[in-house]
C-alpha atoms as a PDB file:
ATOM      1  CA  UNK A   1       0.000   0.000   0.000  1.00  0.00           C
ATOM      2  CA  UNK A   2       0.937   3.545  -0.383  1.00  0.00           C
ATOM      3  CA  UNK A   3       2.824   5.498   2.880  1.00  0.00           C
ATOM      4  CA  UNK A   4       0.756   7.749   4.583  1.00  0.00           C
ATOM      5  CA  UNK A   5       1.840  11.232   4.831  1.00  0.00           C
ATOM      6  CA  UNK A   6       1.717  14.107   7.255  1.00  0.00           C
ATOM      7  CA  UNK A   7       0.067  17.012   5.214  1.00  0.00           C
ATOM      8  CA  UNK A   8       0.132  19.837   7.262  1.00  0.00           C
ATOM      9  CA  UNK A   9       3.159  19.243   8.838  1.00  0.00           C
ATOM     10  CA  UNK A  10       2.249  18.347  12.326  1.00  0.00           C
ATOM     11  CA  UNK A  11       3.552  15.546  13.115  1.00  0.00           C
ATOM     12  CA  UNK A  12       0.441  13.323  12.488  1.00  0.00           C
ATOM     13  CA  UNK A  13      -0.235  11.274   9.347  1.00  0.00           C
ATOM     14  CA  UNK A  14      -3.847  12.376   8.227  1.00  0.00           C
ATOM     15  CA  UNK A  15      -3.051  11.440   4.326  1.00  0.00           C
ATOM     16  CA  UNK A  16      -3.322   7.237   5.235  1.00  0.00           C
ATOM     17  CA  UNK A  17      -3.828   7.209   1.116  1.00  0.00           C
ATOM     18  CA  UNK A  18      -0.901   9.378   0.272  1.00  0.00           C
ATOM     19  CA  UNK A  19      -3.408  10.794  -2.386  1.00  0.00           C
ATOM     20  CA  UNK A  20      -2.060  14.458  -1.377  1.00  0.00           C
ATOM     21  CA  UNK A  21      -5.071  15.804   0.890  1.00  0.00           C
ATOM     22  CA  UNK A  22      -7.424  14.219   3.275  1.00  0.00           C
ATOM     23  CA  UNK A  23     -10.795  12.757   2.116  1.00  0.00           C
ATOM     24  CA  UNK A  24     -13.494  10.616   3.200  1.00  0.00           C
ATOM     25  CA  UNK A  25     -11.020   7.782   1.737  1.00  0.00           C
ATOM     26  CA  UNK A  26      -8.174   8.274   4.435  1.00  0.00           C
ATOM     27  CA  UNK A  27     -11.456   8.218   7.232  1.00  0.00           C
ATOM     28  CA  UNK A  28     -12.593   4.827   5.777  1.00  0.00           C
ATOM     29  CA  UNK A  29      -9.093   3.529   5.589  1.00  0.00           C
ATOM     30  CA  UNK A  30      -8.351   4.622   9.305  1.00  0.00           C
ATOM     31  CA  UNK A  31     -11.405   2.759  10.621  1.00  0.00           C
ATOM     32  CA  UNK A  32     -10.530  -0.284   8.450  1.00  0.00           C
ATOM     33  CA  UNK A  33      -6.934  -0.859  10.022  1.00  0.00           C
ATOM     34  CA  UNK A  34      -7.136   0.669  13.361  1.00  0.00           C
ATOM     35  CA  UNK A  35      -6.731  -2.643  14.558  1.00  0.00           C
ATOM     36  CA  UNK A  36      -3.982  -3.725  12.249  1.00  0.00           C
ATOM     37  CA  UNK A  37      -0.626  -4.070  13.840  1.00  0.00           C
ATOM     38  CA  UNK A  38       1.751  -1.397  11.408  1.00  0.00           C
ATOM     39  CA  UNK A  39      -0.960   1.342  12.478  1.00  0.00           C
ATOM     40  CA  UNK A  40      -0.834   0.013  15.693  1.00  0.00           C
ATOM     41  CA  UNK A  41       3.175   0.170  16.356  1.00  0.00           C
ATOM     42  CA  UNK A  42       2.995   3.417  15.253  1.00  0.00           C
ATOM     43  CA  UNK A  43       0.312   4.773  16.836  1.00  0.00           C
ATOM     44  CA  UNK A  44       2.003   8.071  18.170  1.00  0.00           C
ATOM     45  CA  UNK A  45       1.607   9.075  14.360  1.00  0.00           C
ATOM     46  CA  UNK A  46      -2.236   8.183  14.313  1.00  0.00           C
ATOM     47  CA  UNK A  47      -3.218   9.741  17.824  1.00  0.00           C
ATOM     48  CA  UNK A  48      -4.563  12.490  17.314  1.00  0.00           C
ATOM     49  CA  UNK A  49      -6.386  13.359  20.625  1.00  0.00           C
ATOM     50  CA  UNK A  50      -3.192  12.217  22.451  1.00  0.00           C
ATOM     51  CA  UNK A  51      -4.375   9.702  24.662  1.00  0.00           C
ATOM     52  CA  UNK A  52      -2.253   6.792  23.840  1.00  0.00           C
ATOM     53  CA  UNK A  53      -4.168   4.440  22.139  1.00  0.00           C
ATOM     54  CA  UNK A  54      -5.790   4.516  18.033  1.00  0.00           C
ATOM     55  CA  UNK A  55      -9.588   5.094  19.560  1.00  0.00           C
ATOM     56  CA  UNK A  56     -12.583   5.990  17.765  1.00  0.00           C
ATOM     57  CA  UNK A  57     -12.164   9.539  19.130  1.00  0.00           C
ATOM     58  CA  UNK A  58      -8.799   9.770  16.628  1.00  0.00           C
ATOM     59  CA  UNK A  59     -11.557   8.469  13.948  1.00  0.00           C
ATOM     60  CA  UNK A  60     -13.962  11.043  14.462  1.00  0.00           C
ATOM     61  CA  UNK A  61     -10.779  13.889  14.685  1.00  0.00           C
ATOM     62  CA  UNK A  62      -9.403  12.889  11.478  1.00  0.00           C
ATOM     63  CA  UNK A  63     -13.056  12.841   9.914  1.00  0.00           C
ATOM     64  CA  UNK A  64     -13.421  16.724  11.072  1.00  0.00           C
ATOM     65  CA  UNK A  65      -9.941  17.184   9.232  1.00  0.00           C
ATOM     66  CA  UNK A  66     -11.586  16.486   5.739  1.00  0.00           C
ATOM     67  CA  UNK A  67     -12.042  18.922   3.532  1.00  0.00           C
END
């Protein structure tokens, strides 16, 4: 698959397609592999609320992301 990129620069990937901008496609991809073990090793890249874990929260954050 295709490495996800940090768009804005902040330290979080929110491109999980590495189409070039975040879309309803990086939200459906997130939900589909927050429970597969590359996402999960790096999950400091995917937490966006900061809590530690992938969570449905960091779902819902990278939804209100898409433009």
């Amino acid at each position: 698959g295709a490495t996800p990129t940090d768009p804005d620069g902040d330290g979080y990937y929110e491109d999980l397609n590495a189409n070039g901008r975040v879309d309803y496609d990086d939200v459906v991809t997130y939900f589909d592999n927050m429970e597969n073990e590359q996402m999960q090793a790096n999950a400091a890249y995917y937490d966006y609320n900061d809590n530690g874990r992938i969570d449905y929260t960091d779902l819902i954050d990278l939804f209100n992301q898409v433009e």
